[in-house]
Protein backbone atom coordinates (compact mmCIF):
# COMPACT_ATOMS: atom_id res chain seq x y z
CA UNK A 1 0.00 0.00 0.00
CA UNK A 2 1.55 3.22 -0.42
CA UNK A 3 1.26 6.31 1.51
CA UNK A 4 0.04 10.02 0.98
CA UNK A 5 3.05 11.46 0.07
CA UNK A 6 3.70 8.61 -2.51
CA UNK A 7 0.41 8.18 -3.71
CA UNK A 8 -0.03 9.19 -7.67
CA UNK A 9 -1.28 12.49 -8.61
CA UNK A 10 -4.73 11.85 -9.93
CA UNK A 11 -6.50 14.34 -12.49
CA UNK A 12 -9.43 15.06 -9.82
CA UNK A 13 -7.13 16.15 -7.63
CA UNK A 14 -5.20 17.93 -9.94
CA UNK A 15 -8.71 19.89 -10.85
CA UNK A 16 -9.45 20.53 -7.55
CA UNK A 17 -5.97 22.45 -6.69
CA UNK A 18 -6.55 24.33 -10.03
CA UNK A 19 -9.59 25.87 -8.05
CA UNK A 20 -8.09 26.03 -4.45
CA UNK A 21 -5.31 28.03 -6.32
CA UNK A 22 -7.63 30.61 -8.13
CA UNK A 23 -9.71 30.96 -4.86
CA UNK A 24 -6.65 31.20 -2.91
CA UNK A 25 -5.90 34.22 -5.29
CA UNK A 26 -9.23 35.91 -5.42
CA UNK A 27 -9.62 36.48 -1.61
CA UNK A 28 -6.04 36.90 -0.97
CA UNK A 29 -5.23 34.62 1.62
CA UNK A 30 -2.53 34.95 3.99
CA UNK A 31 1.15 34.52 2.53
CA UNK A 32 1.58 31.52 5.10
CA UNK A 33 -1.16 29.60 3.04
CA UNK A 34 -0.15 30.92 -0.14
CA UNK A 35 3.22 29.83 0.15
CA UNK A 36 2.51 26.31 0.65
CA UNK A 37 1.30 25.62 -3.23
CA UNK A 38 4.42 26.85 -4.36
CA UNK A 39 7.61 24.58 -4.53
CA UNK A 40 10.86 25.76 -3.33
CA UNK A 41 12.58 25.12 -6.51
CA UNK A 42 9.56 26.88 -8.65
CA UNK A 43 9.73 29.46 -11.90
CA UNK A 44 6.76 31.28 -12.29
CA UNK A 45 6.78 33.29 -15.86
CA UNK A 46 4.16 36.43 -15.27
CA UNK A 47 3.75 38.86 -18.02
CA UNK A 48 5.52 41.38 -16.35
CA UNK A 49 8.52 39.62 -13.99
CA UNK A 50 9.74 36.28 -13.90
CA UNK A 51 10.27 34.66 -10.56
CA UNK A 52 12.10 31.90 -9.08
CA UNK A 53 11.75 30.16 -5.57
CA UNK A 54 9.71 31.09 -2.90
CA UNK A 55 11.09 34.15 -1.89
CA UNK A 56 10.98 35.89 -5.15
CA UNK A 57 7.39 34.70 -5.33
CA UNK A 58 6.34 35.73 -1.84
CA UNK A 59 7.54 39.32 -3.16
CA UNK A 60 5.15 39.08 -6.35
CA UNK A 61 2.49 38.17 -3.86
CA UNK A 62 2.63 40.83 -1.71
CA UNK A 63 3.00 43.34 -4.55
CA UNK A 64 -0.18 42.01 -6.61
CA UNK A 65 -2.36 41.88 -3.50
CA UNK A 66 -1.94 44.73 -3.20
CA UNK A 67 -2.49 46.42 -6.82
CA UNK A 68 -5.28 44.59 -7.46
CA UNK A 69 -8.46 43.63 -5.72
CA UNK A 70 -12.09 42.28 -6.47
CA UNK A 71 -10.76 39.93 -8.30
CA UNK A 72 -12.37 37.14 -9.88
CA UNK A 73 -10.67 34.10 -11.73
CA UNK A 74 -12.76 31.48 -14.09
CA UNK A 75 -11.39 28.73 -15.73
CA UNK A 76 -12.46 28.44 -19.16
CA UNK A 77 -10.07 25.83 -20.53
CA UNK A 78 -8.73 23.12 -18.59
CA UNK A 79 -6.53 20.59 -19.81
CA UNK A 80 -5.17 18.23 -17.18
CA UNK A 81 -2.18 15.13 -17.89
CA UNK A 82 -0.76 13.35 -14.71
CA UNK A 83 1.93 10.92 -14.50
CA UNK A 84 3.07 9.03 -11.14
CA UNK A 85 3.93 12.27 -8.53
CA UNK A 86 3.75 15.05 -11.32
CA UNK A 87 1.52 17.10 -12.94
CA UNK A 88 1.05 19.14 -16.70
CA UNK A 89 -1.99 21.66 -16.65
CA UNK A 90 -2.72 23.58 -19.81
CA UNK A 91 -5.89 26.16 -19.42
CA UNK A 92 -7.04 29.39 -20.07
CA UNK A 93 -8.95 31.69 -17.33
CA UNK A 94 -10.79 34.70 -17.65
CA UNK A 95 -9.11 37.08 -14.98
CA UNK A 96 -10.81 40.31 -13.59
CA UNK A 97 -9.48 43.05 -11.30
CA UNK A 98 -10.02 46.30 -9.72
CA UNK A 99 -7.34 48.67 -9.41
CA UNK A 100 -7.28 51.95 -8.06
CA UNK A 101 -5.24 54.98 -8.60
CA UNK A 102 -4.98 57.57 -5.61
CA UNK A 103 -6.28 60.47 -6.09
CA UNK A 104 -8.30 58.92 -9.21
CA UNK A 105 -12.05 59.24 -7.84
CA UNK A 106 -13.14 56.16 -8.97
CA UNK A 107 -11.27 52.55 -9.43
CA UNK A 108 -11.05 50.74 -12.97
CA UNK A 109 -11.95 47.29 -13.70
CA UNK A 110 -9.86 45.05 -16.11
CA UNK A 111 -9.70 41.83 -17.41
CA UNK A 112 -7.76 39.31 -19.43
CA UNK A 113 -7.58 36.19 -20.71
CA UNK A 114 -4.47 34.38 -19.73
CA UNK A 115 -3.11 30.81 -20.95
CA UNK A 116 -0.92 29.31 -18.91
CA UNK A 117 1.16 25.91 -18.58
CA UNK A 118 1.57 24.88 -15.33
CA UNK A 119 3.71 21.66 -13.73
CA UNK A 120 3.03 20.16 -10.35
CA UNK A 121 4.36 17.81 -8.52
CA UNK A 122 3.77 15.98 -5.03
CA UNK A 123 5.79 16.95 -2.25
CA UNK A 124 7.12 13.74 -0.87
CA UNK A 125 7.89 14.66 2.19
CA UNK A 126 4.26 16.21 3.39
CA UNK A 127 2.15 14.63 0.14
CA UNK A 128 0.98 17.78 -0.94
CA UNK A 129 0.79 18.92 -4.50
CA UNK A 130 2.99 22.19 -5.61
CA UNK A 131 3.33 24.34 -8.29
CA UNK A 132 6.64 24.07 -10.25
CA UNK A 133 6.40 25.81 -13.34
CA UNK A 134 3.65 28.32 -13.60
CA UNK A 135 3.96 30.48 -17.03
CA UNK A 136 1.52 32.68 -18.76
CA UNK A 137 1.86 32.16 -22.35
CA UNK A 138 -1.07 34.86 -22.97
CA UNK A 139 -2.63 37.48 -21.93
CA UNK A 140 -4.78 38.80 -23.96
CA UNK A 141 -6.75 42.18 -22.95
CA UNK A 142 -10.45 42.51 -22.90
CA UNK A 143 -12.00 45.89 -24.47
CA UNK A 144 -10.06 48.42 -23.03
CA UNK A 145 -8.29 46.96 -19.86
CA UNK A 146 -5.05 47.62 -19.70
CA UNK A 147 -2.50 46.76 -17.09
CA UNK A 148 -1.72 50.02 -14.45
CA UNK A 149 1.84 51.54 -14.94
C-alpha cells in the first residue's frame, strides 16, 4: 500500500488544486497559506517579472495583493495530464481586477484572458501537491483593460 506522500497524482485532484489556487488568489489569503502551493525550486513566468523560488514569489504576492483587488478568476479551458507524482496543466482563465489609482475618484476594472502551462508535482515529504512551473503564455486584454503603470 503506499502512503500520501507517494500516492499518484490523480487528475481530480489535480482539478481541484486548479480551483483552491484561483480561490486562494481571489480572496487573498494569507502569505503563510499561499506559500505552501508553491515549490521551493519553482519558476513562475508572469507577463511582467519572472520569478524563481519562494522568496521571489512571496515578493510578487505581496506586490499584486496589493495592486489589485475584487478579483475574480474562471477557468475556461482546462486541460489536465498526470503521471506518477507530477503534474502538466494547460488552461485558459478569464481574470478580472479592480485597481485603483490615488487620487483617481473612482477605481477601474480590467480583465484578461491568460493561458498558462503549469507543472506540479507531489511533495514527498508532506504529500501535498505544488506548483513548479507556472507560465503565462497569454494574456490577452479585454476591451479596453489595460495593465496600471
Amino acid at each position: 500500500m503506499t502512503t500520501a506522500s507517494a500516492a499518484p497524482i490523480t487528475k481530480d485532484e489535480l482539478e481541484k488544486f486548479v480551483t483552491l489556487w484561483y480561490h486562494y488568489l481571489d480572496v487573498h489569503v494569507p502569505l503563510a497559506e499561499m506559500i505552501e502551493l508553491v515549490a521551493e525550486k519553482s519558476e513562475f513566468r508572469f507577463p511582467e517579472v519572472t520569478s524563481y523560488g519562494r522568496k521571489d514569489f512571496t515578493d510578487w504576492y505581496e506586490r499584486v495583493t496589493h495592486q489589485f483587488f475584487d478579483e475574480v478568476h474562471e477557468t475556461k479551458e482546462l486541460h489536465i495530464d498526470v503521471h506518477d507524482d507530477e503534474g502538466d496543466v494547460k488552461l485558459v482563465t478569464f481574470w478580472q481586477a479592480s485597481t485603483w489609482n490615488a487620487p483617481d475618484a473612482k477605481s477601474n476594472r480590467i480583465a484578461f484572458y491568460a493561458g498558462q502551462t503549469w507543472k506540479v508535482k507531489r511533495n514527498p515529504e508532506n504529500g501535498k501537491i505544488e506548483v513548479t512551473l507556472y507560465a503565462v503564455d497569454t494574456f490577452e486584454p479585454v476591451g479596453e483593460s489595460a495593465l496600471p503603470s
